[in-house]
PDB file of N, CA and C in Angstrom:
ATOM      1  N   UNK A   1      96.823-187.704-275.844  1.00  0.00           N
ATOM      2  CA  UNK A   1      97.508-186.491-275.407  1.00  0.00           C
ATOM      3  C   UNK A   1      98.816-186.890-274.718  1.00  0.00           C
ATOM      4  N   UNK A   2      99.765-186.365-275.261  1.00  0.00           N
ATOM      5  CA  UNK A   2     101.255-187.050-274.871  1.00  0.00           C
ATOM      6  C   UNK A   2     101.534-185.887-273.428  1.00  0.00           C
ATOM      7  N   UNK A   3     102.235-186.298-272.272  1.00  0.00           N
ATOM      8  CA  UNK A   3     102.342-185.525-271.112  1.00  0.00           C
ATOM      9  C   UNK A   3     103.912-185.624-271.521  1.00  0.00           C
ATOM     10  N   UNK A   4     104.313-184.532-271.184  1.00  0.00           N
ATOM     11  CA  UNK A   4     105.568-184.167-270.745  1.00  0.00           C
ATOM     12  C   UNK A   4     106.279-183.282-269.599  1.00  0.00           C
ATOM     13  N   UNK A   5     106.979-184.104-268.796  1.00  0.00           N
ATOM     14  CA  UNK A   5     107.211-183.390-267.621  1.00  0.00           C
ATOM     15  C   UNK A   5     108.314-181.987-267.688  1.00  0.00           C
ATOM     16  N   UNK A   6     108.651-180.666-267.761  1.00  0.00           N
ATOM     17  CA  UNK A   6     109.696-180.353-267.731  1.00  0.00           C
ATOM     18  C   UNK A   6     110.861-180.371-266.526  1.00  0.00           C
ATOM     19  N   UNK A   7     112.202-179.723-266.715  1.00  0.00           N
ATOM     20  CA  UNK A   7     113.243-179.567-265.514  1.00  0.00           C
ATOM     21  C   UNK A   7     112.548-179.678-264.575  1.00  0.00           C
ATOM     22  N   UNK A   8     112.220-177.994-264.398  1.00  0.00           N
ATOM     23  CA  UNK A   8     111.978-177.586-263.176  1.00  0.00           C
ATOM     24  C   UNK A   8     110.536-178.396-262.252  1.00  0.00           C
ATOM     25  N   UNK A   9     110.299-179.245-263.175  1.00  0.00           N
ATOM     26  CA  UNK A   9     109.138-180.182-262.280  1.00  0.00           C
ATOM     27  C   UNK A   9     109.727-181.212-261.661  1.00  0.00           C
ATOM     28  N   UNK A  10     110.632-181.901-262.469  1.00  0.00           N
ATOM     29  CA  UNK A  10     111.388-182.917-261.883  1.00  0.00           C
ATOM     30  C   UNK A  10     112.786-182.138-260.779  1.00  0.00           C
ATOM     31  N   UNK A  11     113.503-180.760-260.980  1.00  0.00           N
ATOM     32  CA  UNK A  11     113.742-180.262-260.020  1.00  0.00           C
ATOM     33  C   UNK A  11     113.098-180.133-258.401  1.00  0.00           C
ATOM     34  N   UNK A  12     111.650-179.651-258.578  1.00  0.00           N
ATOM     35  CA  UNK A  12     110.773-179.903-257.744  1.00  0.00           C
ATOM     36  C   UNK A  12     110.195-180.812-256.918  1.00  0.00           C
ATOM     37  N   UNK A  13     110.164-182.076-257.315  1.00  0.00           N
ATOM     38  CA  UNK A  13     109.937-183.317-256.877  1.00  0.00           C
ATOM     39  C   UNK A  13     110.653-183.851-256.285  1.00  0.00           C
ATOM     40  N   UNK A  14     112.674-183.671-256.763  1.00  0.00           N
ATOM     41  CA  UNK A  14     113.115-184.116-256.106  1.00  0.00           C
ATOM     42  C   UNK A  14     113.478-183.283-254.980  1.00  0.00           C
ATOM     43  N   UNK A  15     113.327-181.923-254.986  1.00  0.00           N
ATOM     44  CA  UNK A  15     113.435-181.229-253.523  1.00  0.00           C
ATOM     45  C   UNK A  15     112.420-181.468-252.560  1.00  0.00           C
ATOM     46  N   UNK A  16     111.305-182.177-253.274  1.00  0.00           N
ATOM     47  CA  UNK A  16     110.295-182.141-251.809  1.00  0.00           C
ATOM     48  C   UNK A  16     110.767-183.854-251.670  1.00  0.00           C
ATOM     49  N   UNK A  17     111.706-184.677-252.397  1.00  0.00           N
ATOM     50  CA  UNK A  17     111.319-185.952-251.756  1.00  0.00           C
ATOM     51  C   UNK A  17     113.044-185.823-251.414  1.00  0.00           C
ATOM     52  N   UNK A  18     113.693-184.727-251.123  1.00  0.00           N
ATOM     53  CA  UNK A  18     115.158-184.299-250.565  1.00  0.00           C
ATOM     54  C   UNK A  18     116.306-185.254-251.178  1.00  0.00           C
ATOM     55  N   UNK A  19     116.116-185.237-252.907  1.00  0.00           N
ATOM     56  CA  UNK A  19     117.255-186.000-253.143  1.00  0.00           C
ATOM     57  C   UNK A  19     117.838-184.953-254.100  1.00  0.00           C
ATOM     58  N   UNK A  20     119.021-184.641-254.154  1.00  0.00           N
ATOM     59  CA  UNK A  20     120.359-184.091-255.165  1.00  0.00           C
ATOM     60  C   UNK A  20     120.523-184.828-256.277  1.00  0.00           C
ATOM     61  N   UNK A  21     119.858-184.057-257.458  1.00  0.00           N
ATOM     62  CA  UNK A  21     119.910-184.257-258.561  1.00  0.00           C
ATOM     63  C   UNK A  21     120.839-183.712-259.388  1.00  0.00           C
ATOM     64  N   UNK A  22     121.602-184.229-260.430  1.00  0.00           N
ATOM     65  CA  UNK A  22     122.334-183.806-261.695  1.00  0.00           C
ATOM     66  C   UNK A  22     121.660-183.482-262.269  1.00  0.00           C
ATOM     67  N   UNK A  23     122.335-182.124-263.829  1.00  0.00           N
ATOM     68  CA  UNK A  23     121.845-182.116-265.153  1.00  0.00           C
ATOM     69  C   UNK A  23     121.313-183.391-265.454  1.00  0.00           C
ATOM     70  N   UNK A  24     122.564-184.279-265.649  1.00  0.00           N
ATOM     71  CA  UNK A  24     122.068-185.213-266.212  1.00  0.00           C
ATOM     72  C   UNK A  24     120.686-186.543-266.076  1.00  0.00           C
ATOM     73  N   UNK A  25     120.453-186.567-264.645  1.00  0.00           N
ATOM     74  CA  UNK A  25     119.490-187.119-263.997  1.00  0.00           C
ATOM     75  C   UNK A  25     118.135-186.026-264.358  1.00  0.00           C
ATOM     76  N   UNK A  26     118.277-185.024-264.129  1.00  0.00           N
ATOM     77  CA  UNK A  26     117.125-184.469-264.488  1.00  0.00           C
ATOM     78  C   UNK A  26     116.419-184.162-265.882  1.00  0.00           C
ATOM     79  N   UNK A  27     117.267-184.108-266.655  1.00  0.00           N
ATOM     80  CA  UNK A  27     116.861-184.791-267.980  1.00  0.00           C
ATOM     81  C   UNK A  27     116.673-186.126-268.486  1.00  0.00           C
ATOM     82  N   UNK A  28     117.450-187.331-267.435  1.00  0.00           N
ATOM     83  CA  UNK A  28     117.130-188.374-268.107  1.00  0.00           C
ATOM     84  C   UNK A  28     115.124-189.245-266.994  1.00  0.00           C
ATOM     85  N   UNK A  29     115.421-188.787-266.241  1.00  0.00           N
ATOM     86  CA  UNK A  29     113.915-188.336-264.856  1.00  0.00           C
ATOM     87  C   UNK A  29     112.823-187.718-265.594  1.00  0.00           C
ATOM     88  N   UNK A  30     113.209-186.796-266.389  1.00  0.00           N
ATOM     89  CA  UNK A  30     112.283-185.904-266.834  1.00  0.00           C
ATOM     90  C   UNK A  30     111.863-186.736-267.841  1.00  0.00           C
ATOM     91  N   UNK A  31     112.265-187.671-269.265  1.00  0.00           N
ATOM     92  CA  UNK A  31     111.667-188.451-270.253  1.00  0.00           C
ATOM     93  C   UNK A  31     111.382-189.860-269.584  1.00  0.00           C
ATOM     94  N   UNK A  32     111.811-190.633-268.604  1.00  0.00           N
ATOM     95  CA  UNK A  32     111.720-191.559-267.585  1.00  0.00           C
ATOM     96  C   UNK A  32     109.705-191.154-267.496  1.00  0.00           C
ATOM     97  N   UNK A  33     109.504-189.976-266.991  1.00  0.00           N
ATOM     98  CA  UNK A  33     108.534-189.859-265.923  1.00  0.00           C
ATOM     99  C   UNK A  33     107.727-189.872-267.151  1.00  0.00           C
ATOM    100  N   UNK A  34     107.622-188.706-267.760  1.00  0.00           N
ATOM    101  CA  UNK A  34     106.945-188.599-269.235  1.00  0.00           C
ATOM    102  C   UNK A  34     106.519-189.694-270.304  1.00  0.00           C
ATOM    103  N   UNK A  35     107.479-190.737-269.919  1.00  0.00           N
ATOM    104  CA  UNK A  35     107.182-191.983-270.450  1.00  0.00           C
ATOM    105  C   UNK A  35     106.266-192.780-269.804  1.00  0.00           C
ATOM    106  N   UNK A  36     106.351-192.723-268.818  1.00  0.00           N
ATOM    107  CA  UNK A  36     105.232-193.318-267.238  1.00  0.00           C
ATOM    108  C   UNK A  36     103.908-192.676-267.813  1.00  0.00           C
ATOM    109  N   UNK A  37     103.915-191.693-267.257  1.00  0.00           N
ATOM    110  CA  UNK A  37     102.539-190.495-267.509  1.00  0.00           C
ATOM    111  C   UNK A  37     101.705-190.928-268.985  1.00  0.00           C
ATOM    112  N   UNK A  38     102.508-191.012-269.829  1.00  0.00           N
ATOM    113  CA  UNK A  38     101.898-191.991-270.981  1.00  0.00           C
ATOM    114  C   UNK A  38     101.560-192.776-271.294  1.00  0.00           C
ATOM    115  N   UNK A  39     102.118-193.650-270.584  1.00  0.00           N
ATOM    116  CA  UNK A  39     101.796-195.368-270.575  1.00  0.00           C
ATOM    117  C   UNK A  39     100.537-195.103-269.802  1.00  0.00           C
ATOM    118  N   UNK A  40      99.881-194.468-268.789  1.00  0.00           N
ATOM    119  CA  UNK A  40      98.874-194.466-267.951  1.00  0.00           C
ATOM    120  C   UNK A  40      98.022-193.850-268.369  1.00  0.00           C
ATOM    121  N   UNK A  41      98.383-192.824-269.445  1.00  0.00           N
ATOM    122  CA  UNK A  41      97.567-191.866-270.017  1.00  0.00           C
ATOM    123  C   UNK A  41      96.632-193.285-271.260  1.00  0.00           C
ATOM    124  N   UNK A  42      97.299-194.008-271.462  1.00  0.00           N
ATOM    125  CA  UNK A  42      96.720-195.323-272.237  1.00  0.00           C
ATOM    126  C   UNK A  42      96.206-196.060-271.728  1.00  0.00           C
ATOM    127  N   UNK A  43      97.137-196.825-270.706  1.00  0.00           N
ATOM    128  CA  UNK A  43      95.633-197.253-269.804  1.00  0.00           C
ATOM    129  C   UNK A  43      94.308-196.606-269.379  1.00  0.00           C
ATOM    130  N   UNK A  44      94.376-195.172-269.050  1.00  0.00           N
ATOM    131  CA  UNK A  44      92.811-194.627-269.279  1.00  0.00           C
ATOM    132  C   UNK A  44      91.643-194.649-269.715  1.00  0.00           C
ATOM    133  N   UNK A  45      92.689-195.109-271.292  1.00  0.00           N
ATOM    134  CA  UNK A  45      91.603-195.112-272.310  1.00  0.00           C
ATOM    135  C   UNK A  45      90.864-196.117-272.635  1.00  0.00           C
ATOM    136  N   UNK A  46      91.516-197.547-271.703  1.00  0.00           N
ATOM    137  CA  UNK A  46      90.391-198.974-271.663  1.00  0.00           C
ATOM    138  C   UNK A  46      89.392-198.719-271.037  1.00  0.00           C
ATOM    139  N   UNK A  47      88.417-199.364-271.633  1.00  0.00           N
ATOM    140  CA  UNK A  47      87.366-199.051-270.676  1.00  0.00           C
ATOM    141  C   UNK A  47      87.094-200.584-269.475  1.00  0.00           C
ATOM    142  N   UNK A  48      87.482-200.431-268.457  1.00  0.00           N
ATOM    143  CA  UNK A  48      87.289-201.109-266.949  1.00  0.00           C
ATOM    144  C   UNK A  48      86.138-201.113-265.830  1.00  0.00           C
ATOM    145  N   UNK A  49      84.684-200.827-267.022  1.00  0.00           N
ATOM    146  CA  UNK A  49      83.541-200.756-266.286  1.00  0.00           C
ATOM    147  C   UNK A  49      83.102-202.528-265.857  1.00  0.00           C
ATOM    148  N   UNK A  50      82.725-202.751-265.036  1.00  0.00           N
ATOM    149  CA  UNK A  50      81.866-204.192-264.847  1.00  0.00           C
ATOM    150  C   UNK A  50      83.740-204.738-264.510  1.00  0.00           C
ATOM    151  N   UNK A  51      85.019-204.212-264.165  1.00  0.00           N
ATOM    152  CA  UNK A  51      86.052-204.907-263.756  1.00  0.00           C
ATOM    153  C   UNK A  51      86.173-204.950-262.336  1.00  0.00           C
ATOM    154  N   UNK A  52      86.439-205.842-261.508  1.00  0.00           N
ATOM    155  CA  UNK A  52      86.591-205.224-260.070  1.00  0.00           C
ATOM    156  C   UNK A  52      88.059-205.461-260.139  1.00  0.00           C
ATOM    157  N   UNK A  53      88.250-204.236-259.186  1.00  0.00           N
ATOM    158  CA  UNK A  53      89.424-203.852-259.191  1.00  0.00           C
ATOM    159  C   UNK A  53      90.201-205.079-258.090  1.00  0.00           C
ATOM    160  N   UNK A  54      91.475-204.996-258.250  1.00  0.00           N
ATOM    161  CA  UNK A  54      92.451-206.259-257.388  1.00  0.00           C
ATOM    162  C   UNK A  54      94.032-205.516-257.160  1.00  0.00           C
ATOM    163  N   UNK A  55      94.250-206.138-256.437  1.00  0.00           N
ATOM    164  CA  UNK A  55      95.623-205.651-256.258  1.00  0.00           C
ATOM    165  C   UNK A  55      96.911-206.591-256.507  1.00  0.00           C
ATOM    166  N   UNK A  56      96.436-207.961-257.058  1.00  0.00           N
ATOM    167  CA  UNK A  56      97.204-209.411-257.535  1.00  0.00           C
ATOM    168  C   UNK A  56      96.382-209.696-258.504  1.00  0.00           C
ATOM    169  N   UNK A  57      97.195-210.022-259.728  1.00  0.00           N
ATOM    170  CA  UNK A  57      96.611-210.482-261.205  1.00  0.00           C
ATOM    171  C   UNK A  57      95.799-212.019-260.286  1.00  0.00           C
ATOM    172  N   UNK A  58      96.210-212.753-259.233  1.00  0.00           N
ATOM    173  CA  UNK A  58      95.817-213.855-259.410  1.00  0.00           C
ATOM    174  C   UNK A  58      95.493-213.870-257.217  1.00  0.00           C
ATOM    175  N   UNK A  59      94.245-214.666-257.216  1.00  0.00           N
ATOM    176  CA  UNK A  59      93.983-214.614-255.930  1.00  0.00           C
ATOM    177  C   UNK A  59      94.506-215.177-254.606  1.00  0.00           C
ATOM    178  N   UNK A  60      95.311-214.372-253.776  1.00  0.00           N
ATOM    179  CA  UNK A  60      95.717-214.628-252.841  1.00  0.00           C
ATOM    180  C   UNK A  60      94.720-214.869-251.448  1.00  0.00           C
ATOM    181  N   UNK A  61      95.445-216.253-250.536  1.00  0.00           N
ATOM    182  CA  UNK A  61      94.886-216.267-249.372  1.00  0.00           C
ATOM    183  C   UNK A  61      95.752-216.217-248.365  1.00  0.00           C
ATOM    184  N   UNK A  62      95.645-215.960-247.319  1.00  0.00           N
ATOM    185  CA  UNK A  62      96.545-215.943-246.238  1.00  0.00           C
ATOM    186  C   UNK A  62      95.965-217.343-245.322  1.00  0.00           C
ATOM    187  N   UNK A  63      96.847-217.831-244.739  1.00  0.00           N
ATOM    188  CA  UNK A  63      96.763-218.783-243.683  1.00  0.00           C
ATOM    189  C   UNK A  63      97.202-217.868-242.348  1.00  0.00           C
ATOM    190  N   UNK A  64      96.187-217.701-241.965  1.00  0.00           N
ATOM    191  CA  UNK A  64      96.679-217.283-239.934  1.00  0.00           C
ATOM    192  C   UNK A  64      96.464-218.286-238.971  1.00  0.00           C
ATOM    193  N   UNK A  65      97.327-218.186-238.435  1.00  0.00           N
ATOM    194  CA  UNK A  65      96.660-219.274-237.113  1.00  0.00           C
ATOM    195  C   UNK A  65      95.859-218.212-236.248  1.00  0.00           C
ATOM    196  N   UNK A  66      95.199-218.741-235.119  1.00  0.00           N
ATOM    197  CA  UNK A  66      94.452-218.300-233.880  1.00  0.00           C
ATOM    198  C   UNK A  66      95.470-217.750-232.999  1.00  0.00           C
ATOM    199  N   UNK A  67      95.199-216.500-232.786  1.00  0.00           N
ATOM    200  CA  UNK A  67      95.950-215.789-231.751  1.00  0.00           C
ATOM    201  C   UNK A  67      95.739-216.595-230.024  1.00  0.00           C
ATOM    202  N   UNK A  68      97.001-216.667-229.531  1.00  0.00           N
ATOM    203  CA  UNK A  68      96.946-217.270-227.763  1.00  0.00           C
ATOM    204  C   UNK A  68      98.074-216.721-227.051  1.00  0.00           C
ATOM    205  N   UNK A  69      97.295-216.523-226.193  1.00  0.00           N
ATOM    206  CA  UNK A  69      98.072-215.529-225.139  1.00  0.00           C
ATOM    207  C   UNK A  69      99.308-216.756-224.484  1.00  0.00           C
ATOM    208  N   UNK A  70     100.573-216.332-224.536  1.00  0.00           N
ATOM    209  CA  UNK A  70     101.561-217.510-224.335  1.00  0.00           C
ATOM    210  C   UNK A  70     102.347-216.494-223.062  1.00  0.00           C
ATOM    211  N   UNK A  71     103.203-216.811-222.292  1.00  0.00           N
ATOM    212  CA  UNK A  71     104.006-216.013-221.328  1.00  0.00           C
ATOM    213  C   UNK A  71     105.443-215.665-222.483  1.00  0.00           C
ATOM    214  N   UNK A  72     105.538-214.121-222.115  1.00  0.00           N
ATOM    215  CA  UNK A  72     106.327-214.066-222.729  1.00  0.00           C
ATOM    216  C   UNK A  72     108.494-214.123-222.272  1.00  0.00           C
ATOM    217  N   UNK A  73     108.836-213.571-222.738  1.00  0.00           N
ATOM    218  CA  UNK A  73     110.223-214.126-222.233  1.00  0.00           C
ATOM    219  C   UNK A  73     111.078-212.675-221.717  1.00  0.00           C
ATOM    220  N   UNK A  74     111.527-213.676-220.475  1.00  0.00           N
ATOM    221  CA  UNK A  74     112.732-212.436-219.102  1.00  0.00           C
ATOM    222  C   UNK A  74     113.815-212.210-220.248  1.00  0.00           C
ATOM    223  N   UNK A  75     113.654-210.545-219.304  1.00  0.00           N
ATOM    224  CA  UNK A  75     114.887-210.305-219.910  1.00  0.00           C
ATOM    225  C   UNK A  75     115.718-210.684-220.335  1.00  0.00           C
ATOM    226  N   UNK A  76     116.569-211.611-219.477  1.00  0.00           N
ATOM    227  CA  UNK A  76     117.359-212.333-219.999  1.00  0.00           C
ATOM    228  C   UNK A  76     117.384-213.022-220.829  1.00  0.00           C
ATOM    229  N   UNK A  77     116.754-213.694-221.357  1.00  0.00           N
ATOM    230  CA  UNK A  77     116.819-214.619-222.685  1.00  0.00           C
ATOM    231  C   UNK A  77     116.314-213.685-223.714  1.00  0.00           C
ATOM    232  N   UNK A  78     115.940-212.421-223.605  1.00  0.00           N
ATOM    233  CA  UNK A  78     115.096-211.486-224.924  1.00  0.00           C
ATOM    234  C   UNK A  78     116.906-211.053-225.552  1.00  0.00           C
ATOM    235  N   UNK A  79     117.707-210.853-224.206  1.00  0.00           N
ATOM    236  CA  UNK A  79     118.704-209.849-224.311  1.00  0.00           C
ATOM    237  C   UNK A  79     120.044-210.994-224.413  1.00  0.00           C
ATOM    238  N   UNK A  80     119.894-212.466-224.583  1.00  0.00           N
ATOM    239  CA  UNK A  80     120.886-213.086-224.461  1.00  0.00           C
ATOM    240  C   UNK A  80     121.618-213.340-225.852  1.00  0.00           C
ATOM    241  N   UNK A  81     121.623-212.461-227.062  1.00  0.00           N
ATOM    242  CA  UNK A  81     121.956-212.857-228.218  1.00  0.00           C
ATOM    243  C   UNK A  81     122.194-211.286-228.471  1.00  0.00           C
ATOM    244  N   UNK A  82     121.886-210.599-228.014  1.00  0.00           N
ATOM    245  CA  UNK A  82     122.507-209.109-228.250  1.00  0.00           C
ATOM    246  C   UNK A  82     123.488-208.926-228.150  1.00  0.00           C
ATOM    247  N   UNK A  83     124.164-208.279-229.545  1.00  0.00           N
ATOM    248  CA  UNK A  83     125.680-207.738-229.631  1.00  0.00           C
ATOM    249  C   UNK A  83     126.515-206.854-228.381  1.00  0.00           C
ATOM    250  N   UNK A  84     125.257-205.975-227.947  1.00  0.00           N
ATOM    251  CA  UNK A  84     125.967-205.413-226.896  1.00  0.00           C
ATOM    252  C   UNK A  84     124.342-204.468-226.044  1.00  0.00           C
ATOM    253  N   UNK A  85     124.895-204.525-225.052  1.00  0.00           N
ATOM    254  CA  UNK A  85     123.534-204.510-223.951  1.00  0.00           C
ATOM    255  C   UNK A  85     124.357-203.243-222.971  1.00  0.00           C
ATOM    256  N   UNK A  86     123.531-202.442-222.632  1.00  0.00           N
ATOM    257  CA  UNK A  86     123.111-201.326-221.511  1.00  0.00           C
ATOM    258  C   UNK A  86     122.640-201.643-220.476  1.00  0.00           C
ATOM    259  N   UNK A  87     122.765-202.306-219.625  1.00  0.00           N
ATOM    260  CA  UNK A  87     121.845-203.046-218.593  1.00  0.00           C
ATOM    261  C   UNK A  87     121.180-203.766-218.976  1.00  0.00           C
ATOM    262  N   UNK A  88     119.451-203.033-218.992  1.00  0.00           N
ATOM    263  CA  UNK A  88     118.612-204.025-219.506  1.00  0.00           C
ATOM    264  C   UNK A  88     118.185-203.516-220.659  1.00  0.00           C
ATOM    265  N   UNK A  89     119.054-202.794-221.329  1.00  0.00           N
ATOM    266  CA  UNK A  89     118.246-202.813-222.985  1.00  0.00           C
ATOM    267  C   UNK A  89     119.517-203.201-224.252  1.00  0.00           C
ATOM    268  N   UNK A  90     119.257-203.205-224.787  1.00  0.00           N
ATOM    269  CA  UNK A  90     119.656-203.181-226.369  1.00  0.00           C
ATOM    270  C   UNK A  90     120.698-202.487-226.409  1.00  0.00           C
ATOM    271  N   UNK A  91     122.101-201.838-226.863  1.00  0.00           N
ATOM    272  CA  UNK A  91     122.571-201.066-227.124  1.00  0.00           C
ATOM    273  C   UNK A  91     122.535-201.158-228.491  1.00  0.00           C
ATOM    274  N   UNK A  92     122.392-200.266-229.255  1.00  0.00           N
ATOM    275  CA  UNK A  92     122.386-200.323-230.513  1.00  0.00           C
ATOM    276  C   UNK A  92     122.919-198.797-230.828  1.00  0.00           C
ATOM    277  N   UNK A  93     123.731-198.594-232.185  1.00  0.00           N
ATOM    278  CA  UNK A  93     124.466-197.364-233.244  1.00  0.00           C
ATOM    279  C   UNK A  93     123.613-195.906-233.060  1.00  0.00           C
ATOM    280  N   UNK A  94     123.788-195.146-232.837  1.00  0.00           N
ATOM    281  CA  UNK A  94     123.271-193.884-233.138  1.00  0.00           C
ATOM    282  C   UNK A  94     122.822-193.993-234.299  1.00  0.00           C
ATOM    283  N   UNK A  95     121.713-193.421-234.949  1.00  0.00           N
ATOM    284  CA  UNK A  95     121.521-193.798-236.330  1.00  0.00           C
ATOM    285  C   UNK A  95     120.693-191.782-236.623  1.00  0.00           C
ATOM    286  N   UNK A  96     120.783-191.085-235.768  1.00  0.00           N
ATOM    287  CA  UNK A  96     120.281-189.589-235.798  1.00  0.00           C
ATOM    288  C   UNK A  96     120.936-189.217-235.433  1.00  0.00           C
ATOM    289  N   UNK A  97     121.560-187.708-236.041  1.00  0.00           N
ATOM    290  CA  UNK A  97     122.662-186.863-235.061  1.00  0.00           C
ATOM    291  C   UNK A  97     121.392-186.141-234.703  1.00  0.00           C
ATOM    292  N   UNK A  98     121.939-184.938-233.716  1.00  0.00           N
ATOM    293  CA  UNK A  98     120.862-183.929-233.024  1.00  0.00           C
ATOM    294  C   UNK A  98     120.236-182.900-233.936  1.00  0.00           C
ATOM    295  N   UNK A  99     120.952-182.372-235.000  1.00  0.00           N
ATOM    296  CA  UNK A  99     120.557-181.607-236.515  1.00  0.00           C
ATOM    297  C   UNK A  99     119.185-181.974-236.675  1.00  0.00           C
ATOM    298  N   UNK A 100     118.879-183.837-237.009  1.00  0.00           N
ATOM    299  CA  UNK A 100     118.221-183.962-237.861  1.00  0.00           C
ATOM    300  C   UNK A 100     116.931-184.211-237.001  1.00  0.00           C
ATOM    301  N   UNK A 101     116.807-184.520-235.603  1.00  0.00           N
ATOM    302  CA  UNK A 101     115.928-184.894-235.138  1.00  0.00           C
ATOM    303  C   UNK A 101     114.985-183.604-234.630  1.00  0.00           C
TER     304      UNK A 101
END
């Protein structure tokens, strides 16, 4: 069963994930996605009983060390490589006007 997405779905999607779409993006989004939806609509159809599922074709381990409580570091040396400092913090860019927050 072939899926096909229309416009106004891919219109939709991108208003709830707030991006400004073109004609042209939304027709080329719309056979993009439809092409996806198919490819998966095929994978379905293997059958993956007795598979356990993984999230890496191949098995990963992590190395951690042992957590130890160490003293941590004065202000001053946290804040001695900062571009630009407020007293004792960070100054850093506005990155929110008041609109959005």
């Amino acid at each position: 069963m072939a899926s096909s997405l229309d416009s106004s779905l891919v219109r939709h999607v991108a208003h709830l994930a707030r991006l400004e779409v073109s004609e042209e993006e939304v027709a080329r989004f719309a056979d993009q996605l439809s092409s996806i939806l198919n490819y998966m609509e095929q994978l379905n159809e293997l059958d993956t009983a007795g598979i356990q599922p993984t999230a890496h074709a191949v098995r990963l381990t992590n190395v951690f060390r042992e957590d130890q409580v160490r003293p941590g570091w004065d202000q001053d040396r946290a804040l001695q490589n900062a571009p630009a400092r407020h007293g004792e913090f960070f100054k850093v860019p506005k990155v929110l006007d008041q609109e959005s927050a």
